[in-house]
Protein backbone atom coordinates (compact mmCIF):
# COMPACT_ATOMS: atom_id res chain seq x y z
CA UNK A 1 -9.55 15.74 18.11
CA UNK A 2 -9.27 16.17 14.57
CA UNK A 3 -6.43 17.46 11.59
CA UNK A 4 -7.73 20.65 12.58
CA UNK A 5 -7.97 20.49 16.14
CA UNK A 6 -5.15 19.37 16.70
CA UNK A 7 -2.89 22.33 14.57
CA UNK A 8 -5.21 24.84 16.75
CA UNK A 9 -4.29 23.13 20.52
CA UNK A 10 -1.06 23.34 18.65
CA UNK A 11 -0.83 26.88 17.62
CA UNK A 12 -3.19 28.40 21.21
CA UNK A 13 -0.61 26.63 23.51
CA UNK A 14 2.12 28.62 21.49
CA UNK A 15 0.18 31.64 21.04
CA UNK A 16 0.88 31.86 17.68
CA UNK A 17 -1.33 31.10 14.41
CA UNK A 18 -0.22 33.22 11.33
CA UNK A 19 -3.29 32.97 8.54
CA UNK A 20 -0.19 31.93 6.12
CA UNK A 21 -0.41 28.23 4.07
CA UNK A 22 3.48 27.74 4.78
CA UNK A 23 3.15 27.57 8.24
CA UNK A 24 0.18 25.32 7.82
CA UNK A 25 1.73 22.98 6.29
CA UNK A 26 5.04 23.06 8.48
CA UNK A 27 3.06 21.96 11.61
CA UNK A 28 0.81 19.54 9.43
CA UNK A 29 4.09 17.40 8.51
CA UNK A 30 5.22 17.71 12.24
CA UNK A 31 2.07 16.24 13.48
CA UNK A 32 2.15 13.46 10.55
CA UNK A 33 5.88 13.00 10.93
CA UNK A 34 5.25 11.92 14.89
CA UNK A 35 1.72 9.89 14.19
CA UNK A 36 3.18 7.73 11.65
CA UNK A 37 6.59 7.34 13.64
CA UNK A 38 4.56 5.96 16.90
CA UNK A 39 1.97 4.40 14.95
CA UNK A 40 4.08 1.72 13.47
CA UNK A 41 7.24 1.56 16.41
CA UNK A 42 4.88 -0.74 18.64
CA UNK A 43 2.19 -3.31 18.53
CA UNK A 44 -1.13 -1.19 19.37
CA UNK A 45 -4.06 -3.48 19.58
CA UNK A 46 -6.29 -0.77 17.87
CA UNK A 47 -3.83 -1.31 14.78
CA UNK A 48 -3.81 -5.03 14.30
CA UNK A 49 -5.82 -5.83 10.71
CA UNK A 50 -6.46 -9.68 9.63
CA UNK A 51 -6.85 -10.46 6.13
CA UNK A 52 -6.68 -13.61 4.15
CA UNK A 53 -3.59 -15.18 1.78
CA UNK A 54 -3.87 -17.53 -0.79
CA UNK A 55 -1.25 -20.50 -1.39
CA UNK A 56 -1.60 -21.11 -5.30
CA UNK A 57 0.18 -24.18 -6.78
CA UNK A 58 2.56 -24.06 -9.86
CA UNK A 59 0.53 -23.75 -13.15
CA UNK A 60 1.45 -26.35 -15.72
CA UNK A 61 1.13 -26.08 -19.89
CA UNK A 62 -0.64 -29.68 -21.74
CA UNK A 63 -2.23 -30.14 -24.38
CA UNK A 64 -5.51 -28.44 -23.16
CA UNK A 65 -3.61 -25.68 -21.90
CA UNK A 66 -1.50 -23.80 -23.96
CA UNK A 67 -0.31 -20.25 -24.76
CA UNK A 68 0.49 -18.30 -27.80
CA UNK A 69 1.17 -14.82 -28.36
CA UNK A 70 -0.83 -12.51 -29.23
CA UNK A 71 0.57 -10.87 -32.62
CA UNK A 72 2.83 -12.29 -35.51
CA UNK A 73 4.84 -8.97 -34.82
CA UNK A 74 8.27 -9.43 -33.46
CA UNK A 75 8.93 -7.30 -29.96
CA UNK A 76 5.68 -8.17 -28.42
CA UNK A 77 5.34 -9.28 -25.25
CA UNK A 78 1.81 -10.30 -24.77
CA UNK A 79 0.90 -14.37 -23.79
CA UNK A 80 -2.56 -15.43 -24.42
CA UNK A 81 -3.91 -18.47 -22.10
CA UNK A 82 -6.11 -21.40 -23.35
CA UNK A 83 -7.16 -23.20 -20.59
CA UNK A 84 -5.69 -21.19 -17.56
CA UNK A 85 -7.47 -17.80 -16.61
CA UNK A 86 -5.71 -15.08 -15.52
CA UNK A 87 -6.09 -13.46 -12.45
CA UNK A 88 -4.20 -10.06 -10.65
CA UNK A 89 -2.75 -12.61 -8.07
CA UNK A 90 -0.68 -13.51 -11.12
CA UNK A 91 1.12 -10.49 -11.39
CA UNK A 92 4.77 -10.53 -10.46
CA UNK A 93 4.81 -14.04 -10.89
CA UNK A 94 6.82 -16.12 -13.13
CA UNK A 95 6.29 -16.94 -15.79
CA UNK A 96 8.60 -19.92 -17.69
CA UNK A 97 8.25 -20.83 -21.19
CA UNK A 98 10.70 -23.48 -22.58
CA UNK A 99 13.77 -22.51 -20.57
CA UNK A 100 13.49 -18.82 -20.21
CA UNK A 101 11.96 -17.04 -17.01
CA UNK A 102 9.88 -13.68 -17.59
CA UNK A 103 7.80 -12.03 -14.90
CA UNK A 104 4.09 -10.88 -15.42
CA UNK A 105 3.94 -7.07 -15.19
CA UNK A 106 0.16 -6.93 -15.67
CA UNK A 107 -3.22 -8.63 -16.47
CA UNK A 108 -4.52 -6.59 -19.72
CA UNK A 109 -7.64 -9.04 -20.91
CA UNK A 110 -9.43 -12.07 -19.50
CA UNK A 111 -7.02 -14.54 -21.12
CA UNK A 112 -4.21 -12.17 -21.68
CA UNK A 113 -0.89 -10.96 -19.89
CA UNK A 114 2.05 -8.71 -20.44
CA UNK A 115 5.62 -9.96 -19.44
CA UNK A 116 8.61 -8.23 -19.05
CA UNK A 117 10.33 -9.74 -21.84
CA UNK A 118 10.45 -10.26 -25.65
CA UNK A 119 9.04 -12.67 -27.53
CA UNK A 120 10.09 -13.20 -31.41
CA UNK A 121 6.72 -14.36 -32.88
CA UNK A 122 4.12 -16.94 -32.19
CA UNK A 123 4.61 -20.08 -30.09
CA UNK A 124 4.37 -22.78 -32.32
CA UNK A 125 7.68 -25.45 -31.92
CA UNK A 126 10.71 -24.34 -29.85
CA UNK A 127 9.43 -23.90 -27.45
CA UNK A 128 5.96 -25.30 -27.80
CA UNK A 129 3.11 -23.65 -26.53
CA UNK A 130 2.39 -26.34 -23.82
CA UNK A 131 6.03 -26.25 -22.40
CA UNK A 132 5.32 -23.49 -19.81
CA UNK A 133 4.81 -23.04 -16.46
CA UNK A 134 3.65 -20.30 -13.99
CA UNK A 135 5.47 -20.38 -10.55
CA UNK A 136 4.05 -18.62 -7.39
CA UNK A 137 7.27 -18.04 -6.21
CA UNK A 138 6.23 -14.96 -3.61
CA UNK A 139 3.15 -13.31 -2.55
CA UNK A 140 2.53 -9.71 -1.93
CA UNK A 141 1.46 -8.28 1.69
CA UNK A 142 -0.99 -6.03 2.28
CA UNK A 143 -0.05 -2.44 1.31
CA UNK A 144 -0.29 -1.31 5.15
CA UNK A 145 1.41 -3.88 6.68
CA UNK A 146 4.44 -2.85 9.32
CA UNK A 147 4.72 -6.83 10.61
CA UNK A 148 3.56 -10.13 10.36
CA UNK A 149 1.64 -11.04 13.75
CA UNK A 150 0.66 -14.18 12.65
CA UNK A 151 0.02 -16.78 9.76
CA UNK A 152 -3.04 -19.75 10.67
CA UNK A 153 -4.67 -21.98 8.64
CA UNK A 154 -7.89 -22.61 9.64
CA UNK A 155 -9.83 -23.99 6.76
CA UNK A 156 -7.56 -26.89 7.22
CA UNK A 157 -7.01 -27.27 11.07
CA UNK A 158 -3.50 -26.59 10.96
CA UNK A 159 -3.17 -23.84 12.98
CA UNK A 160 -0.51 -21.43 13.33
CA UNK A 161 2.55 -21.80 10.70
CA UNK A 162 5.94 -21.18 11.49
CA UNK A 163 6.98 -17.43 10.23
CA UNK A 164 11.00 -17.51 9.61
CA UNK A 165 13.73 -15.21 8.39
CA UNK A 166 15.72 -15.61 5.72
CA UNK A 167 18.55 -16.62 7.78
CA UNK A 168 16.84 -19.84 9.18
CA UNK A 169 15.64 -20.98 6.00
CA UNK A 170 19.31 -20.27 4.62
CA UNK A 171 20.13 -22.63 7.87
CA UNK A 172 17.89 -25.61 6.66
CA UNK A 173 17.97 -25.55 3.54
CA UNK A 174 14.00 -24.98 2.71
CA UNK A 175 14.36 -26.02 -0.92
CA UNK A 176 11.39 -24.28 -3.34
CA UNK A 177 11.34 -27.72 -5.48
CA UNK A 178 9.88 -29.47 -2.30
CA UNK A 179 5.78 -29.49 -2.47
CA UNK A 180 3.03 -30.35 0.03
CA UNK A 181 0.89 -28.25 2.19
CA UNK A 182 2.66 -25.15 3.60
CA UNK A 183 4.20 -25.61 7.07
CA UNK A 184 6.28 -22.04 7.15
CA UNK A 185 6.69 -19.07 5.42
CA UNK A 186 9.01 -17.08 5.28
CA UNK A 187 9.97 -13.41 4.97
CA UNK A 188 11.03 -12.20 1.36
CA UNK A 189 12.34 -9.32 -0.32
CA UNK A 190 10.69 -5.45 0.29
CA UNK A 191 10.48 -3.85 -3.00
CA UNK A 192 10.16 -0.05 -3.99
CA UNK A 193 9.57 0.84 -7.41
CA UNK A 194 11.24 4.81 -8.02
CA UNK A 195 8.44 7.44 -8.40
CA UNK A 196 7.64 9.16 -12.05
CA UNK A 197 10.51 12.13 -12.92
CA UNK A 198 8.75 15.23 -12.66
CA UNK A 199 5.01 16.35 -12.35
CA UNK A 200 1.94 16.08 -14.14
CA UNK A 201 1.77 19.38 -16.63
CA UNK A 202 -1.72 20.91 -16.44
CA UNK A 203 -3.97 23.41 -18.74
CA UNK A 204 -7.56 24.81 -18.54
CA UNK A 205 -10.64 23.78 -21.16
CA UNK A 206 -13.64 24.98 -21.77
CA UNK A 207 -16.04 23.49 -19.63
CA UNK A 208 -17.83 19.97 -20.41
CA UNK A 209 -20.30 17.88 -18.50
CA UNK A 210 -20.75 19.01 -14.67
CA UNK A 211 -17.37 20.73 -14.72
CA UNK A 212 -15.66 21.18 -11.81
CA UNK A 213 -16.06 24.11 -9.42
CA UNK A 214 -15.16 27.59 -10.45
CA UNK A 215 -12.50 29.71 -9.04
CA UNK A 216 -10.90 26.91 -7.11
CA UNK A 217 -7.43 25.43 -6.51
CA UNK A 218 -7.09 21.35 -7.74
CA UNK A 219 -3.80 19.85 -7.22
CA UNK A 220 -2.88 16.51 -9.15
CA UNK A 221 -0.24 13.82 -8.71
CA UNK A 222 0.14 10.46 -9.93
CA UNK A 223 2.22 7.17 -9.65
CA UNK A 224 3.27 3.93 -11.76
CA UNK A 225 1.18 0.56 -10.57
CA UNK A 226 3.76 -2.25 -12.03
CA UNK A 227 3.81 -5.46 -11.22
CA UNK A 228 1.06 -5.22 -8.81
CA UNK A 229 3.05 -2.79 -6.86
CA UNK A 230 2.21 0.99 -6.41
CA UNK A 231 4.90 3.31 -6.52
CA UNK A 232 5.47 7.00 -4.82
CA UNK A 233 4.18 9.59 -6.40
CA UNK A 234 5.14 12.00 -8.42
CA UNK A 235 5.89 15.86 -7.42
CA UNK A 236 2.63 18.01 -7.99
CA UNK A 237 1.31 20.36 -10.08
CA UNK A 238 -1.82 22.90 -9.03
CA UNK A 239 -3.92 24.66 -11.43
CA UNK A 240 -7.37 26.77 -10.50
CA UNK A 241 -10.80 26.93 -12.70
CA UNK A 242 -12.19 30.00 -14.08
CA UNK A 243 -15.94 30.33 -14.49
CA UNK A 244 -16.24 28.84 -17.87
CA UNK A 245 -13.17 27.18 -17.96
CA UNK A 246 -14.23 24.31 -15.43
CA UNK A 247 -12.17 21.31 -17.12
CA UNK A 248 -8.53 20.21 -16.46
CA UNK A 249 -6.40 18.48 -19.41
CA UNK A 250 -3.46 16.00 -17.42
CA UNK A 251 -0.98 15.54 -19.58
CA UNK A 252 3.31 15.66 -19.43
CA UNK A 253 3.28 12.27 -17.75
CA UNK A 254 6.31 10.17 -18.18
CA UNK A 255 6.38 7.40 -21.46
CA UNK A 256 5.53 4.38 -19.92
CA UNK A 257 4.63 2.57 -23.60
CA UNK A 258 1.35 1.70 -22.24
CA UNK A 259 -0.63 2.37 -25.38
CA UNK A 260 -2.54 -1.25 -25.84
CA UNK A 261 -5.01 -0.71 -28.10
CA UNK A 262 -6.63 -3.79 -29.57
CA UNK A 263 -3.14 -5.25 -30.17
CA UNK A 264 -0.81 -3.92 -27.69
CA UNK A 265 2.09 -1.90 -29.36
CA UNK A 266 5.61 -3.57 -29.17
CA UNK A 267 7.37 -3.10 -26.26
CA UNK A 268 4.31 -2.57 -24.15
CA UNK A 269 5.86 -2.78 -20.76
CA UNK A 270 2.33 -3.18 -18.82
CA UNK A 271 3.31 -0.16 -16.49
CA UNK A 272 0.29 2.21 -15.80
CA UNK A 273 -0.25 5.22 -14.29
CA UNK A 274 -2.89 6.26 -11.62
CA UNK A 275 -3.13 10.09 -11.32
CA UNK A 276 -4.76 11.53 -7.86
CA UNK A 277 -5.95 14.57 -7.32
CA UNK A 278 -7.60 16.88 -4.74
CA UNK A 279 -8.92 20.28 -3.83
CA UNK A 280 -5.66 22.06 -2.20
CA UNK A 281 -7.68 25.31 -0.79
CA UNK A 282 -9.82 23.05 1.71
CA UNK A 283 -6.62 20.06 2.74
CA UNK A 284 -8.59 17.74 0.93
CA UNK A 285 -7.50 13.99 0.62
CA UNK A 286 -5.44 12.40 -2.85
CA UNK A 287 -8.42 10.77 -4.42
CA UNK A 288 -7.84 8.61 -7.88
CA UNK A 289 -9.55 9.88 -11.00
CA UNK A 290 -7.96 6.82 -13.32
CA UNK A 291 -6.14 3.95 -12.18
CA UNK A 292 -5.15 3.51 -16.15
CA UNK A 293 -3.78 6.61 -17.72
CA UNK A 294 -2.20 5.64 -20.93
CA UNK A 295 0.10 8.38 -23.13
CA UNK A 296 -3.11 10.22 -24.20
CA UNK A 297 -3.78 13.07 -22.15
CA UNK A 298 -6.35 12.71 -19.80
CA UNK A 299 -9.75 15.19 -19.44
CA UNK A 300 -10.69 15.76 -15.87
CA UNK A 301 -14.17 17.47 -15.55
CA UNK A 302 -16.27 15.82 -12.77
CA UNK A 303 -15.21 15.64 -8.90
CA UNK A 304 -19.01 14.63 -7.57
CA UNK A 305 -18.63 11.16 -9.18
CA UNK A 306 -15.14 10.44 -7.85
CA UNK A 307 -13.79 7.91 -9.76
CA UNK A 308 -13.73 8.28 -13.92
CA UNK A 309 -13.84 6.15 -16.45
CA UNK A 310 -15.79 3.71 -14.28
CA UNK A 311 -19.58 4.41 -14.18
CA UNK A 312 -20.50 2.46 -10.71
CA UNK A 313 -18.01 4.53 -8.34
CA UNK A 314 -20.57 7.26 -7.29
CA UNK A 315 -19.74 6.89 -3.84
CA UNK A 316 -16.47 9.04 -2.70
CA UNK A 317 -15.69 6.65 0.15
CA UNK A 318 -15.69 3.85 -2.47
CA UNK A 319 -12.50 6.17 -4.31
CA UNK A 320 -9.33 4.93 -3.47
CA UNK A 321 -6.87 7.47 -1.58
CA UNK A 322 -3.15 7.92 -2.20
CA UNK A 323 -1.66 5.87 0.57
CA UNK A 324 2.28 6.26 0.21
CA UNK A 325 3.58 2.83 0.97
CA UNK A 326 6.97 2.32 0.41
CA UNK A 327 8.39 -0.76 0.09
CA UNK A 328 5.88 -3.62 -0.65
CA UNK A 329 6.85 -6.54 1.80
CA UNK A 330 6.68 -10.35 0.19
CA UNK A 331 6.73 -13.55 1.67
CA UNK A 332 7.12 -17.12 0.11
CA UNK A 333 5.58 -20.45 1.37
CA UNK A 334 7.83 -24.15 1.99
CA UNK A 335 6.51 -26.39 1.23
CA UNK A 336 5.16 -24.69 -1.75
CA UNK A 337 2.02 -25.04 -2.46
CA UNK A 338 0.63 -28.22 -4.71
CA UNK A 339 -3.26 -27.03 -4.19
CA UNK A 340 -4.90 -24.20 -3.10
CA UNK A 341 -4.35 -22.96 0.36
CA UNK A 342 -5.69 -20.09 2.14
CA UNK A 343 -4.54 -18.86 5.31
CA UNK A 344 -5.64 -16.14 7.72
CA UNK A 345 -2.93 -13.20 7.78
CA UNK A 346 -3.01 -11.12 11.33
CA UNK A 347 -0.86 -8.16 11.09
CA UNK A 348 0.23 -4.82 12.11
CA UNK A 349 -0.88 -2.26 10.02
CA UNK A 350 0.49 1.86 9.50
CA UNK A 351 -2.21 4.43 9.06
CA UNK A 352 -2.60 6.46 6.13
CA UNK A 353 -1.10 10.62 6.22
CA UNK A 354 -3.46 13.31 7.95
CA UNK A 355 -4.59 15.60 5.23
CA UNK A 356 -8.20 16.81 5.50
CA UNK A 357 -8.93 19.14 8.37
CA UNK A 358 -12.21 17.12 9.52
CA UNK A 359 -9.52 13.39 10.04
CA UNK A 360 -9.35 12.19 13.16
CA UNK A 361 -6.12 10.14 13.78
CA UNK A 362 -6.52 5.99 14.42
CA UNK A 363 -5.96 6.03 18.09
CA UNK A 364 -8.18 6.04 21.58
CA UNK A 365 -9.38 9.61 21.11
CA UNK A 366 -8.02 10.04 24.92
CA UNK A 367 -4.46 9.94 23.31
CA UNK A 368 -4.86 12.26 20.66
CA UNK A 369 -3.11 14.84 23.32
CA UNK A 370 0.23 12.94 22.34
CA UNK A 371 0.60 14.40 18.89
CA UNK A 372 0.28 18.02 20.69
CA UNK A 373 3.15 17.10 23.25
CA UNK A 374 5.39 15.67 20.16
CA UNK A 375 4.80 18.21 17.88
CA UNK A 376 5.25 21.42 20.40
CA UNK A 377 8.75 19.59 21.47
CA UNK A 378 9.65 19.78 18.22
CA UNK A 379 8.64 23.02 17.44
CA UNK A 380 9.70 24.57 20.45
CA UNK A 381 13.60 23.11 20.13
CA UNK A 382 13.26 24.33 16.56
CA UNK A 383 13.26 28.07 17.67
CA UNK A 384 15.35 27.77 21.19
CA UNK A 385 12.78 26.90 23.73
CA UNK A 386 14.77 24.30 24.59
CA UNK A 387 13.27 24.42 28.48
CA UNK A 388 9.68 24.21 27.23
CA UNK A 389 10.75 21.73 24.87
CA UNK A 390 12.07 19.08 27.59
CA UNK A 391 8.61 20.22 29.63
CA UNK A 392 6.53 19.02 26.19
CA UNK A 393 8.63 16.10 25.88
CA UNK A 394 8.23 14.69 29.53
CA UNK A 395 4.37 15.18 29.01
CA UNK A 396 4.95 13.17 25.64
CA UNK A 397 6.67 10.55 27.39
CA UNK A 398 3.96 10.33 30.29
CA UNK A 399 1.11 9.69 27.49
CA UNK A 400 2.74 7.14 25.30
CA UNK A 401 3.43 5.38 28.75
CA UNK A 402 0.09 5.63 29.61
CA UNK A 403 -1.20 4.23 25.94
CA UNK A 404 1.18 1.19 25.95
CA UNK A 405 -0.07 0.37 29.62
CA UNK A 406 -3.51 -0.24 28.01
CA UNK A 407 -3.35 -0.52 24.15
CA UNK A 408 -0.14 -2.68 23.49
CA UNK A 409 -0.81 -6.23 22.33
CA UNK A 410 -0.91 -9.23 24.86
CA UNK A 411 2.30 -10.71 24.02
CA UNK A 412 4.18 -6.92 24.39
CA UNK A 413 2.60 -6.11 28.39
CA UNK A 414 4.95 -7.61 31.35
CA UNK A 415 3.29 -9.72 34.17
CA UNK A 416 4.10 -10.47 37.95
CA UNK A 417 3.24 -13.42 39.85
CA UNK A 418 1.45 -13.01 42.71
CA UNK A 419 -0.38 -15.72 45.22
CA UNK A 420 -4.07 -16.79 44.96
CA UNK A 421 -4.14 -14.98 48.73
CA UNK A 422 -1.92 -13.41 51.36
CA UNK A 423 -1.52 -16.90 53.50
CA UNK A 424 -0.06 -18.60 50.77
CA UNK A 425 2.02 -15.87 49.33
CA UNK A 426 4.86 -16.51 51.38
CA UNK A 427 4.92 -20.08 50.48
CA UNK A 428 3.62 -19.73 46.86
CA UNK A 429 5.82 -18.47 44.15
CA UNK A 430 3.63 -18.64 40.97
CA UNK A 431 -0.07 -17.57 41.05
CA UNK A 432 -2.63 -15.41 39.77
CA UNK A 433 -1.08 -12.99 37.30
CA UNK A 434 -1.42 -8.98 37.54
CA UNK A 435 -0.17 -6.40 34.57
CA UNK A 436 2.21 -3.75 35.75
């Protein structure tokens, strides 16, 4: 079943569907509340993702690679590399030059960085520009991840590595100093970065270009990327076209000081914004119009080509979707890292929100009956059916029973015994093994 579906088994088993947006969306967050809760409280098979991590070693200034800064102007914060070139892997790292740490909040050129801290002036004596280093001191995790499964490296043959809490490692001792090739990692800090204050403010133009469609309801959101983090996003604003009047200005946005320019202003803090939007009428999905919003306002006047400001994103399933994270899970490596070392991540991953009608959720379509049961307990213990509440729940219960019987991962299901036949099973106590 999809979105839809499922609201309308919802609605015919309780014989009621007012045509009113409010309830809509009440039973819409029950449904989402209840698929995101199950989703990510076990290990479904259909939900384990691999993806790939890269061990980076520490990053050394010489005499054939230095830094410098960008602009004679005290208060900047932008390093230019000679000899090293930056990447988005190095963002949140650290960054040390002479005897002071700064982070990297974001990659701005193809040999240039922002930091979170000042600089006076140019590099030039104390410190040098070759006394520096660049530390990978943590690593982000995919955006979706719930749990770590399972860390191999296979380009290597050293199979699985040894995934650790903070409290072992705290226990031996796994000093960051030591180098080599990685035997463990272990789990790090989750981050959130707070969403912007208040929501995007929004006005009508006169139409330019395609325009967007007439007499139609666009809502608009957007959130800070810092760091290489993503944060929540912002409370929304909704505005609707007139014929004629087919082009939306964004603007209202919180001061970030991104405003680079050539020469990036002083201060820059290297925190940008990404501002979603989508057609509210219809349930559409949060699609990104600019990943890069600076203090200018921004002019939003064609939804066929998806993402703006790039000319190649024609495709709408090539647009990023808002995908509300929370907080972005790190790990670090011991030993760390004194080449390059890439290792194959296996993890359990949480599905994005429901929104459009036509979304189908990630599960065996044979379960999709679940979100019913949860969503009419809920519902019905919200307005004192508390008898055909228990009845919805014990049907709930019976299907999530039935889904971890088949879809739970290997290490999760519970075995029995039994002998290789009924002669020896009196005398044999281990044999072939059955799942309950």
């Amino acid at each position: 079943m999809n979105f839809k579906e499922i609201r309308d088994e919802i609605n015919s088993s309780l014989d009621y569907n007012p045509d009113l947006a409010q309830y809509r969306d009440s039973v819409s967050r029950v449904v989402n509340r209840h698929y995101l809760q199950i989703s990510s409280q076990y290990q479904w098979l259909f939900l384990q993702k691999s993806s790939t991590l890269t061990f980076e070693p520490t990053i050394t200034g010489s005499a054939t690679n230095t830094i410098s800064v960008d602009d004679a102007v005290d208060g900047r914060r932008t390093v230019v590399f000679s000899g090293s070139t930056p990447s988005e892997s190095w963002e949140g790292q650290t960054l040390t030059i002479g005897s002071t740490e700064y982070e990297i909040t974001r990659k701005i050129a193809a040999n240039k960085v922002l930091i979170d801290g000042t600089l006076g002036g140019d590099i030039t004596s104390a410190p040098s520009e070759s006394d520096w280093k660049l530390e990978f001191r943590r690593y982000k995790l995919p955006e979706d991840l719930v749990d770590i499964l399972g860390i191999v490296s296979r380009a290597d043959d050293r199979g699985r590595l040894l995934y650790i809490d903070r409290r072992k490692e705290e226990e031996h001792y796994l000093d960051r100093d030591s180098t080599g090739d990685p035997s463990a990692v272990i789990e790090d800090d989750h981050i959130i970065d707070p969403p912007p204050d208040g929501a995007p403010t929004l006005a009508l133009q006169a139409t330019t270009g395609p325009g967007l469609d007439p007499n139609t309801e666009y809502e608009f959101c957007y959130t800070f990327k810092y760091k290489g983090r993503e944060s929540a996003p912002s409370l929304t604003s909704s505005i609707t076209t007139l014929p004629g009047q087919q082009t939306i200005r964004v603007s209202g946005t919180d001061d970030t000081r991104a405003t680079y320019g050539a020469v990036p202003s002083a201060g820059s803090t290297g925190r940008v914004k990404r501002v979603y939007a989508r057609k509210k009428g219809s349930g559409g999905v949060w699609r990104l119009i600019t990943d890069n919003m600076l203090e200018a306002p921004f002019v939003f006047s064609d939804w066929s080509g998806g993402f703006s400001g790039s000319g190649v994103e024609s495709e709408r399933f090539a647009v990023r979707n808002l995908f509300e994270q929370g907080p972005r899970q790190y790990l670090r490596a011991w030993y760390t890292a004194d080449s390059t070392m890439v290792v194959d991540l296996r993890y359990m991953s949480r599905p994005r929100r429901l929104s459009n009608d036509g979304e189908y959720p990630l599960w065996p379509p044979q379960y999709h009956q679940l979100l019913v049961y949860r969503a009419l307990q809920d519902i019905c213990l919200q307005h004192g059916m508390a008898q055909m509440g228990q009845l919805y729940a014990q049907r709930a219960a019976a299907s999530l029973e039935q889904m971890k019987a088949r879809h739970l991962s290997r290490s999760d299901r519970m075995w029995v015994r039994q002998g290789f036949d009924k002669g020896l099973s009196q005398r044999e106590r281990w044999g072939v093994p059955s799942k309950l």
